[in-house]
PDB file of N, CA and C in Angstrom:
ATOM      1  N   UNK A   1    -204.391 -52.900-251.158  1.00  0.00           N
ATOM      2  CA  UNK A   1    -204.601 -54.278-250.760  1.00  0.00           C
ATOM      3  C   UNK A   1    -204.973 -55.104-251.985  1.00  0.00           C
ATOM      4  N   UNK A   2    -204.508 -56.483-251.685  1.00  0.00           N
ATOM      5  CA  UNK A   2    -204.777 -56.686-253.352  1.00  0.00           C
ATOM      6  C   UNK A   2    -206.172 -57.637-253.228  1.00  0.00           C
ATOM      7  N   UNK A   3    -206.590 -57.697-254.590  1.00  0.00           N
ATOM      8  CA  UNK A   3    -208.319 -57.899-254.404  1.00  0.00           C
ATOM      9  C   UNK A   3    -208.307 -59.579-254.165  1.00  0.00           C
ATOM     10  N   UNK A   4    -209.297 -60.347-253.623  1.00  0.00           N
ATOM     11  CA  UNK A   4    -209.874 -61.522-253.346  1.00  0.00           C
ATOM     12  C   UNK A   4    -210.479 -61.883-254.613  1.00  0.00           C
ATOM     13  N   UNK A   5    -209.988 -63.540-255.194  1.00  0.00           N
ATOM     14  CA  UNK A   5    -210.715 -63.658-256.361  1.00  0.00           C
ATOM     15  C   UNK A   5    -211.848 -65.002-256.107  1.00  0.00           C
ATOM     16  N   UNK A   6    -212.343 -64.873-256.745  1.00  0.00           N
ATOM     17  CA  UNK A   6    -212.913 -66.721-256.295  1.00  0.00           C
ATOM     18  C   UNK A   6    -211.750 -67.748-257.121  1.00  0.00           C
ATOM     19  N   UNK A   7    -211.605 -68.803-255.858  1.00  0.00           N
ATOM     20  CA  UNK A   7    -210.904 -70.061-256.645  1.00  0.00           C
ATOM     21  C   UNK A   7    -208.961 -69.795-255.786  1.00  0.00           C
ATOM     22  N   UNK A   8    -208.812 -68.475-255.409  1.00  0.00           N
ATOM     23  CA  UNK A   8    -207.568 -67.919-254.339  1.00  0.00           C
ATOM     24  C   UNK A   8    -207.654 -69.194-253.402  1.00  0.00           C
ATOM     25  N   UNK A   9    -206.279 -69.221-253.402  1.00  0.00           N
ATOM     26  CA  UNK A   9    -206.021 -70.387-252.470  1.00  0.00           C
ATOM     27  C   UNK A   9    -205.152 -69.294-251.166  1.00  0.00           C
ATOM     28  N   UNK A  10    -205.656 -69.298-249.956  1.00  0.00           N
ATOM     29  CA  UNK A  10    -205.276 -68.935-248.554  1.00  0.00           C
ATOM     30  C   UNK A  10    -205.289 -70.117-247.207  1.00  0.00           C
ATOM     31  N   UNK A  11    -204.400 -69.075-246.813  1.00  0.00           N
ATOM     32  CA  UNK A  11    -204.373 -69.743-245.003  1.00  0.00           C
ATOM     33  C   UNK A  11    -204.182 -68.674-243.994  1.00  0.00           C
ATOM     34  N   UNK A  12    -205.012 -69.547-243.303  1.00  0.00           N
ATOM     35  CA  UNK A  12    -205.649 -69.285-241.861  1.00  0.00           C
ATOM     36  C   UNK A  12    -205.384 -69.531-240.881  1.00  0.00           C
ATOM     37  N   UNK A  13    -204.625 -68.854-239.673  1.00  0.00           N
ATOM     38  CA  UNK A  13    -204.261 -69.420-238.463  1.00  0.00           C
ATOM     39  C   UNK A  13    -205.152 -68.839-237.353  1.00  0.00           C
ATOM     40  N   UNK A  14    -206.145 -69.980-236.578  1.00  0.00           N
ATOM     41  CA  UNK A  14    -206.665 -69.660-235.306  1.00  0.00           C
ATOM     42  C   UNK A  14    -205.875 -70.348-234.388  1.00  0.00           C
ATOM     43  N   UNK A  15    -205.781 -69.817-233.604  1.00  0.00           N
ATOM     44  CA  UNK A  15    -205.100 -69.890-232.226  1.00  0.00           C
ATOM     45  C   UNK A  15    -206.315 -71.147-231.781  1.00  0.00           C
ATOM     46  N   UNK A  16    -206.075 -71.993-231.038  1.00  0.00           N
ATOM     47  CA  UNK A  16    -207.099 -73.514-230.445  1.00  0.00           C
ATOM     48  C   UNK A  16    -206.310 -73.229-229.062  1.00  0.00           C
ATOM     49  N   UNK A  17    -205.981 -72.616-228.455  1.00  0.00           N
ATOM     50  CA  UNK A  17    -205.625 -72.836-227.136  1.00  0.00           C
ATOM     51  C   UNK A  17    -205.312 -71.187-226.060  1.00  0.00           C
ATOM     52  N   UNK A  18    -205.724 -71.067-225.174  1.00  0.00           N
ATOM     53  CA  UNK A  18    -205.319 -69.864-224.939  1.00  0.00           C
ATOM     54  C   UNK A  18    -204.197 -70.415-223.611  1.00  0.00           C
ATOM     55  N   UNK A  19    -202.973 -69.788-223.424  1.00  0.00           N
ATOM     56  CA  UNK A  19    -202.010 -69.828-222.612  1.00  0.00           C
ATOM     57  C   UNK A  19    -201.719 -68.716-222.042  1.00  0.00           C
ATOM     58  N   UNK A  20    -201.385 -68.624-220.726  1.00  0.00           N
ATOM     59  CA  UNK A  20    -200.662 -67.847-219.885  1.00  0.00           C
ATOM     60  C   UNK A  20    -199.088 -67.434-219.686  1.00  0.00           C
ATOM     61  N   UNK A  21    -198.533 -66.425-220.710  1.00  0.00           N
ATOM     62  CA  UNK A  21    -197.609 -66.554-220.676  1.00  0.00           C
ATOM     63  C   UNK A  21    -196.596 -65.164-219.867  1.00  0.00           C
ATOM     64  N   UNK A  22    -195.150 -65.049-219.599  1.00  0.00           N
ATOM     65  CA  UNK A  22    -194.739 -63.569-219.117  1.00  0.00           C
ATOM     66  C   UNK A  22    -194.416 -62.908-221.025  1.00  0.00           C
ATOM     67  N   UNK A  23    -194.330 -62.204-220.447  1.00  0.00           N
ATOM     68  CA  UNK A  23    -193.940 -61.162-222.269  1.00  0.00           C
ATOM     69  C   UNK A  23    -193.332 -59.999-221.732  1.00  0.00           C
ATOM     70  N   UNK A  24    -192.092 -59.554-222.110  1.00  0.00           N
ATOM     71  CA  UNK A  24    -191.557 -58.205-221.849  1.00  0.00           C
ATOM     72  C   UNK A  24    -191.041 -57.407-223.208  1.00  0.00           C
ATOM     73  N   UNK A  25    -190.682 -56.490-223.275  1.00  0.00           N
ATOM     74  CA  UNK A  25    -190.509 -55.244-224.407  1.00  0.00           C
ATOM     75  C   UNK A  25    -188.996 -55.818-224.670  1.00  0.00           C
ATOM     76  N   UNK A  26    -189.033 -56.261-226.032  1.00  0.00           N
ATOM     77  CA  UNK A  26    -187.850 -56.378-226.854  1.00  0.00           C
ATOM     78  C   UNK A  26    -186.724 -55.892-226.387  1.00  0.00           C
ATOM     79  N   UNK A  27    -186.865 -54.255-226.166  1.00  0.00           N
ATOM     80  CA  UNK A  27    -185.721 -53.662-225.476  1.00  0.00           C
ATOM     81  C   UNK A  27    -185.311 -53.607-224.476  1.00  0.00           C
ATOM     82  N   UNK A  28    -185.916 -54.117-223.639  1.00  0.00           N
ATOM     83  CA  UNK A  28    -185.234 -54.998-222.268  1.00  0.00           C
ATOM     84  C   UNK A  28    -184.288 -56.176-222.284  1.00  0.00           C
ATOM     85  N   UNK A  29    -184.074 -56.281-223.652  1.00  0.00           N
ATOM     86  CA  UNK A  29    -183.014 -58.073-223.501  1.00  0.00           C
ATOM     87  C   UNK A  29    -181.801 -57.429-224.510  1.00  0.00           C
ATOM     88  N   UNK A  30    -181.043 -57.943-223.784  1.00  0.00           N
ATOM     89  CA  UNK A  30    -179.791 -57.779-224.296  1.00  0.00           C
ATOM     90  C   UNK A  30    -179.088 -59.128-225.050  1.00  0.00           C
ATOM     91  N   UNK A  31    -178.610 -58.937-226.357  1.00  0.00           N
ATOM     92  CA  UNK A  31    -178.393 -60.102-227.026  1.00  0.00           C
ATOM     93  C   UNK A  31    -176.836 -60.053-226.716  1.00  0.00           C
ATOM     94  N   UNK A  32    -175.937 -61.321-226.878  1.00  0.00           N
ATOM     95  CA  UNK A  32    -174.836 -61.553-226.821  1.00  0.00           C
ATOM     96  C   UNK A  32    -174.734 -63.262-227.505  1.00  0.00           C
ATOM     97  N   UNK A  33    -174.461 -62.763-228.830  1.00  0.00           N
ATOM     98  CA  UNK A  33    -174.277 -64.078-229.472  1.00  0.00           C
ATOM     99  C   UNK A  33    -175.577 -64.443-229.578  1.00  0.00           C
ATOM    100  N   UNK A  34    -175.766 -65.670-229.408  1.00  0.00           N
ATOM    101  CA  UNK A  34    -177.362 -66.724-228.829  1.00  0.00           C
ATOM    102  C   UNK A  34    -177.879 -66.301-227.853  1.00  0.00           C
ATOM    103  N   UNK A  35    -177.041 -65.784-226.678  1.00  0.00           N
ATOM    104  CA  UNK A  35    -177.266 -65.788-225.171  1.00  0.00           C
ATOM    105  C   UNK A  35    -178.133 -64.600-225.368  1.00  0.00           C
ATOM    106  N   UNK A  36    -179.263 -64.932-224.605  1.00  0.00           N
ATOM    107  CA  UNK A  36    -180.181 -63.331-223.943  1.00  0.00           C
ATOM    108  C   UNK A  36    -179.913 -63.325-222.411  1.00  0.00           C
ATOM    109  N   UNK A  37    -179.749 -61.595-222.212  1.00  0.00           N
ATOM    110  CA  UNK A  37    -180.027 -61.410-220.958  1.00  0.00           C
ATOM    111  C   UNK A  37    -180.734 -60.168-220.544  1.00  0.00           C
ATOM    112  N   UNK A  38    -181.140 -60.142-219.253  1.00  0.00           N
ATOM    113  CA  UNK A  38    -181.955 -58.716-218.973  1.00  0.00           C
ATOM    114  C   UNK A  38    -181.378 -58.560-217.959  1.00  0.00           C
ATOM    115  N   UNK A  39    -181.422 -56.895-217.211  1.00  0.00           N
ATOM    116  CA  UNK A  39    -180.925 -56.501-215.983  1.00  0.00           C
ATOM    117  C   UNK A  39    -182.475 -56.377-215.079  1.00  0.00           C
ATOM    118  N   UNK A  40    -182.331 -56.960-213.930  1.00  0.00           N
ATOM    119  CA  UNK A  40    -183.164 -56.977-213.131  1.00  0.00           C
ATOM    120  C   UNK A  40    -183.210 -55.787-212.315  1.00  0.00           C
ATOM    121  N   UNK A  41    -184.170 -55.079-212.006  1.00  0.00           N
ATOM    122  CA  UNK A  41    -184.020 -54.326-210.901  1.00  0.00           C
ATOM    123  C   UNK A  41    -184.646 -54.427-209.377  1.00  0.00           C
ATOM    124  N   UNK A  42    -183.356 -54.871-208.585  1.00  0.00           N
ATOM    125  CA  UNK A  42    -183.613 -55.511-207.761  1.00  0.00           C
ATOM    126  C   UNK A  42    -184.016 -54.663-205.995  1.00  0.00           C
ATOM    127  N   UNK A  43    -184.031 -55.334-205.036  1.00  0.00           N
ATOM    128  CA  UNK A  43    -184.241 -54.147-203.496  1.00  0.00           C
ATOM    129  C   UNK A  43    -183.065 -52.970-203.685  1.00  0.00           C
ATOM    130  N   UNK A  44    -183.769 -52.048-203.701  1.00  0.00           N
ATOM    131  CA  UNK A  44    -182.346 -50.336-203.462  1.00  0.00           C
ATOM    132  C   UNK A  44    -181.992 -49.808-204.635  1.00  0.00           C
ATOM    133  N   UNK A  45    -182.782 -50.496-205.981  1.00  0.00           N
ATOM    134  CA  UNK A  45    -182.265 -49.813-207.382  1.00  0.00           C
ATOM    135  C   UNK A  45    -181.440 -50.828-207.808  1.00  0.00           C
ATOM    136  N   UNK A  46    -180.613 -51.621-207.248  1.00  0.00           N
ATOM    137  CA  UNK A  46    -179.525 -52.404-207.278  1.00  0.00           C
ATOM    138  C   UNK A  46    -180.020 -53.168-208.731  1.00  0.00           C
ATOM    139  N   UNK A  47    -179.018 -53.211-210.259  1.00  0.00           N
ATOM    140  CA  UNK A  47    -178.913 -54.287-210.760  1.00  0.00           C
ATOM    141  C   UNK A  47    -178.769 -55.691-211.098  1.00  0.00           C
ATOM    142  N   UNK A  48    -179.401 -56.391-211.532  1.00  0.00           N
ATOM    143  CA  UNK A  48    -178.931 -58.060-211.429  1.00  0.00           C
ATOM    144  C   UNK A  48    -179.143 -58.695-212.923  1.00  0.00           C
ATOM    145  N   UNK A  49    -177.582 -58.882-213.300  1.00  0.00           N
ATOM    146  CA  UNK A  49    -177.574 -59.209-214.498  1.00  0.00           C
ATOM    147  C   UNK A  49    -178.088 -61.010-214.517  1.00  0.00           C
ATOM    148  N   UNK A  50    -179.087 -60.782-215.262  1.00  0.00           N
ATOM    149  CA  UNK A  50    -179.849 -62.525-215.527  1.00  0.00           C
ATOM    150  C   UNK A  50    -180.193 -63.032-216.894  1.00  0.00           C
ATOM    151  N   UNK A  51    -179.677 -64.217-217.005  1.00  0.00           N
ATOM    152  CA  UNK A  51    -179.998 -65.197-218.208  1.00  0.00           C
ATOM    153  C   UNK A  51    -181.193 -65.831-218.400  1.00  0.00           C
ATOM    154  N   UNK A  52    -181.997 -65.183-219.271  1.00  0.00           N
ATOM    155  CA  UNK A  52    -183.356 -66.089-219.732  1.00  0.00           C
ATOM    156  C   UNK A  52    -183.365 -66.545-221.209  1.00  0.00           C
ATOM    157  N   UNK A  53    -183.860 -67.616-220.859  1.00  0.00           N
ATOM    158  CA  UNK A  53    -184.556 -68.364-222.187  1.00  0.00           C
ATOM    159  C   UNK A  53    -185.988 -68.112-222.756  1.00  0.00           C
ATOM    160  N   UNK A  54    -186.046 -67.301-224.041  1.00  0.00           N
ATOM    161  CA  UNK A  54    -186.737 -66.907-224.500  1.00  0.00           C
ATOM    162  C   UNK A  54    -187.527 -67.204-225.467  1.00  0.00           C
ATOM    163  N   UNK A  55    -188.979 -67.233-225.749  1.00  0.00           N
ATOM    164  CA  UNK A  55    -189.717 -68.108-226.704  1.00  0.00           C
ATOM    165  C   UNK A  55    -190.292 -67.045-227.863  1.00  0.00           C
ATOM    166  N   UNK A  56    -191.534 -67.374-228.047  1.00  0.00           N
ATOM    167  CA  UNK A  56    -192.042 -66.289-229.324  1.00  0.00           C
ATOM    168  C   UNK A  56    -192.125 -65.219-229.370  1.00  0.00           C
ATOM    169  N   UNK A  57    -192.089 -64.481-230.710  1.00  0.00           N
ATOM    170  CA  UNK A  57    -192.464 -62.864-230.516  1.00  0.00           C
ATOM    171  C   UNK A  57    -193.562 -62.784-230.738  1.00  0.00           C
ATOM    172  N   UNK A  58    -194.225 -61.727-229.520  1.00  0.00           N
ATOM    173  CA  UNK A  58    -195.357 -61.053-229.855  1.00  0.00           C
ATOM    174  C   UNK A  58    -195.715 -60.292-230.820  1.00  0.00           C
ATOM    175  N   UNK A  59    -196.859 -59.188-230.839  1.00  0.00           N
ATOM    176  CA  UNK A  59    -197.268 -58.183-231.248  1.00  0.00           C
ATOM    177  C   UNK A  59    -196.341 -56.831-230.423  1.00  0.00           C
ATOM    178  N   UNK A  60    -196.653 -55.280-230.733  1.00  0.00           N
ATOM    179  CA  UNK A  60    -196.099 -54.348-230.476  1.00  0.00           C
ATOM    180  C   UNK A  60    -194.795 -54.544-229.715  1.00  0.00           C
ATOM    181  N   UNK A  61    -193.718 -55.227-230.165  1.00  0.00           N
ATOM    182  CA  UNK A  61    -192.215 -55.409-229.782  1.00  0.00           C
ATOM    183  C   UNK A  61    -192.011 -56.186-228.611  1.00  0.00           C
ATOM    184  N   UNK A  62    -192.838 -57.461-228.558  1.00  0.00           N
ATOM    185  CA  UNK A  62    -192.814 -57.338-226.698  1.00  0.00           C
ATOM    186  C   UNK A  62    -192.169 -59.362-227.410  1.00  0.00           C
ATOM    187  N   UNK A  63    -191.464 -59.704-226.002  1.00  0.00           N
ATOM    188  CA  UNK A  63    -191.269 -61.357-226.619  1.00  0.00           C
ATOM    189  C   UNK A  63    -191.559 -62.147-225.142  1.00  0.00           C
ATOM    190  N   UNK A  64    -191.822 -63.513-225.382  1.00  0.00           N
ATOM    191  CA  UNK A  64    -192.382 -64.112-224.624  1.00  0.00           C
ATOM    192  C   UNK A  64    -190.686 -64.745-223.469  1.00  0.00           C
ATOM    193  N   UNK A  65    -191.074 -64.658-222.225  1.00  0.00           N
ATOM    194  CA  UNK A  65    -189.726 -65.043-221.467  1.00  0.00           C
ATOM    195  C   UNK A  65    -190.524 -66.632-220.743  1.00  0.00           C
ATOM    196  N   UNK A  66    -189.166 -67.573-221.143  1.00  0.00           N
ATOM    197  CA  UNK A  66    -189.606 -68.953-220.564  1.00  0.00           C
ATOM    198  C   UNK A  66    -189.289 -69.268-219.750  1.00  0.00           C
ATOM    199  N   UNK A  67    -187.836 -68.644-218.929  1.00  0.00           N
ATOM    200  CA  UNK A  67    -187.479 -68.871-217.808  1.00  0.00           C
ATOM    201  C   UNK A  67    -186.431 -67.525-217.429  1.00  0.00           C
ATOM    202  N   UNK A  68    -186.188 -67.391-216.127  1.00  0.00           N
ATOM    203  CA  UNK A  68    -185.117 -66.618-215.973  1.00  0.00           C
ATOM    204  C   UNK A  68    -185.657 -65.784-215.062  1.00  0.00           C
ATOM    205  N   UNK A  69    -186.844 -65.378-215.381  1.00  0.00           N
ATOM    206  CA  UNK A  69    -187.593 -63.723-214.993  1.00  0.00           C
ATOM    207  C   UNK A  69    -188.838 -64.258-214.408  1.00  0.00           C
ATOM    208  N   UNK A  70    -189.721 -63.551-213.500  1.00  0.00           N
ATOM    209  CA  UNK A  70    -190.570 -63.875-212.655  1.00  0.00           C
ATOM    210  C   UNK A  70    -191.839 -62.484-213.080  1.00  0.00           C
ATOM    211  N   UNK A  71    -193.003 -62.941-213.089  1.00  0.00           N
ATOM    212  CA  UNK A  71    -193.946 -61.988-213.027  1.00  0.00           C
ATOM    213  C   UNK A  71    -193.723 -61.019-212.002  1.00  0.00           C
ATOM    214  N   UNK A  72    -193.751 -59.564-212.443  1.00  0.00           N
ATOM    215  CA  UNK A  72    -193.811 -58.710-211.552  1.00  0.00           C
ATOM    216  C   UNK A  72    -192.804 -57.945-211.279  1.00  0.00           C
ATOM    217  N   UNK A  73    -191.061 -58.813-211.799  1.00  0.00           N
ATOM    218  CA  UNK A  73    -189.868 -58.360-211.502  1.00  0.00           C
ATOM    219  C   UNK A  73    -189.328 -57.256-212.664  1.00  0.00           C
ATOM    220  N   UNK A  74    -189.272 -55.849-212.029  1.00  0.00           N
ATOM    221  CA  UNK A  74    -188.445 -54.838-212.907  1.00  0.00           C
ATOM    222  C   UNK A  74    -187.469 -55.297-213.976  1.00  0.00           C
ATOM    223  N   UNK A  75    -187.520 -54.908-214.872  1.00  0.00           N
ATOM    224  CA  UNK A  75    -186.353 -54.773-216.281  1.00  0.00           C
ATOM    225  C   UNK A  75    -185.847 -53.459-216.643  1.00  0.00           C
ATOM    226  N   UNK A  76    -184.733 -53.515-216.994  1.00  0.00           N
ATOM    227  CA  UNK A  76    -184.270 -51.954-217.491  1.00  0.00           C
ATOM    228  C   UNK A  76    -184.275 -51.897-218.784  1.00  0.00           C
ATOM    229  N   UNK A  77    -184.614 -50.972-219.517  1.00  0.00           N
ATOM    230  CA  UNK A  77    -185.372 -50.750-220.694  1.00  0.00           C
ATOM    231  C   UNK A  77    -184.270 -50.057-221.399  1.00  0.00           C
ATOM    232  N   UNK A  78    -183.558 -50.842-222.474  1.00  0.00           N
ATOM    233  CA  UNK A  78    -182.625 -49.885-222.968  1.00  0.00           C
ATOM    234  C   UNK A  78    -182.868 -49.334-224.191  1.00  0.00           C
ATOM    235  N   UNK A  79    -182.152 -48.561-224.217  1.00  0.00           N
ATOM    236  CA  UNK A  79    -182.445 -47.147-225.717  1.00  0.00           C
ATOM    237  C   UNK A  79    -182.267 -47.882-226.993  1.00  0.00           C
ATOM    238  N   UNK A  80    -183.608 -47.858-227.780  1.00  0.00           N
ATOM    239  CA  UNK A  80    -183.444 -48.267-229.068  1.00  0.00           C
ATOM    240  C   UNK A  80    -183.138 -47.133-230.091  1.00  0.00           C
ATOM    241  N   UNK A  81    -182.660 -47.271-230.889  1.00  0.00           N
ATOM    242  CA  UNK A  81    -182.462 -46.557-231.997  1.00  0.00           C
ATOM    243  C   UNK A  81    -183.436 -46.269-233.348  1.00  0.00           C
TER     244      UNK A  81
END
């Protein structure tokens, strides 16, 4: 790590707001071009291919979903490499 001197010029980001947001695992979205999508898993196992609009990345691989997807609703988790 490299050492702190006096007179170092830094920056600092605190968060001033706390928000409620959904966040799912990177590897649940499927990219195509610009377009994201995730497969829903819907009543009976049944798939449902859906388009969300997606905002920041988190911490440990996960990204924030702005629309599309609903708290609570299954994603299928595909194989990363």
């Amino acid at each position: 790590t490299p050492e702190l001197y006096e007179g170092v010029f830094g920056r600092l980001k605190i968060p001033t707001e706390i928000r409620r947001h959904l966040c799912i695992p990177e590897a649940a979205v499927e990219r195509i071009g610009q377009l994201r999508f995730v497969d829903v898993v819907g009543q009976g196992g049944r798939l449902e291919r859906r388009y969300i609009q997606t905002g920041r990345r988190g911490m440990e691989s996960k990204i924030e979903v702005l629309s599309g997807l609903k708290a609570g609703e299954r994603v299928l988790l595909r194989k990363t490499d």
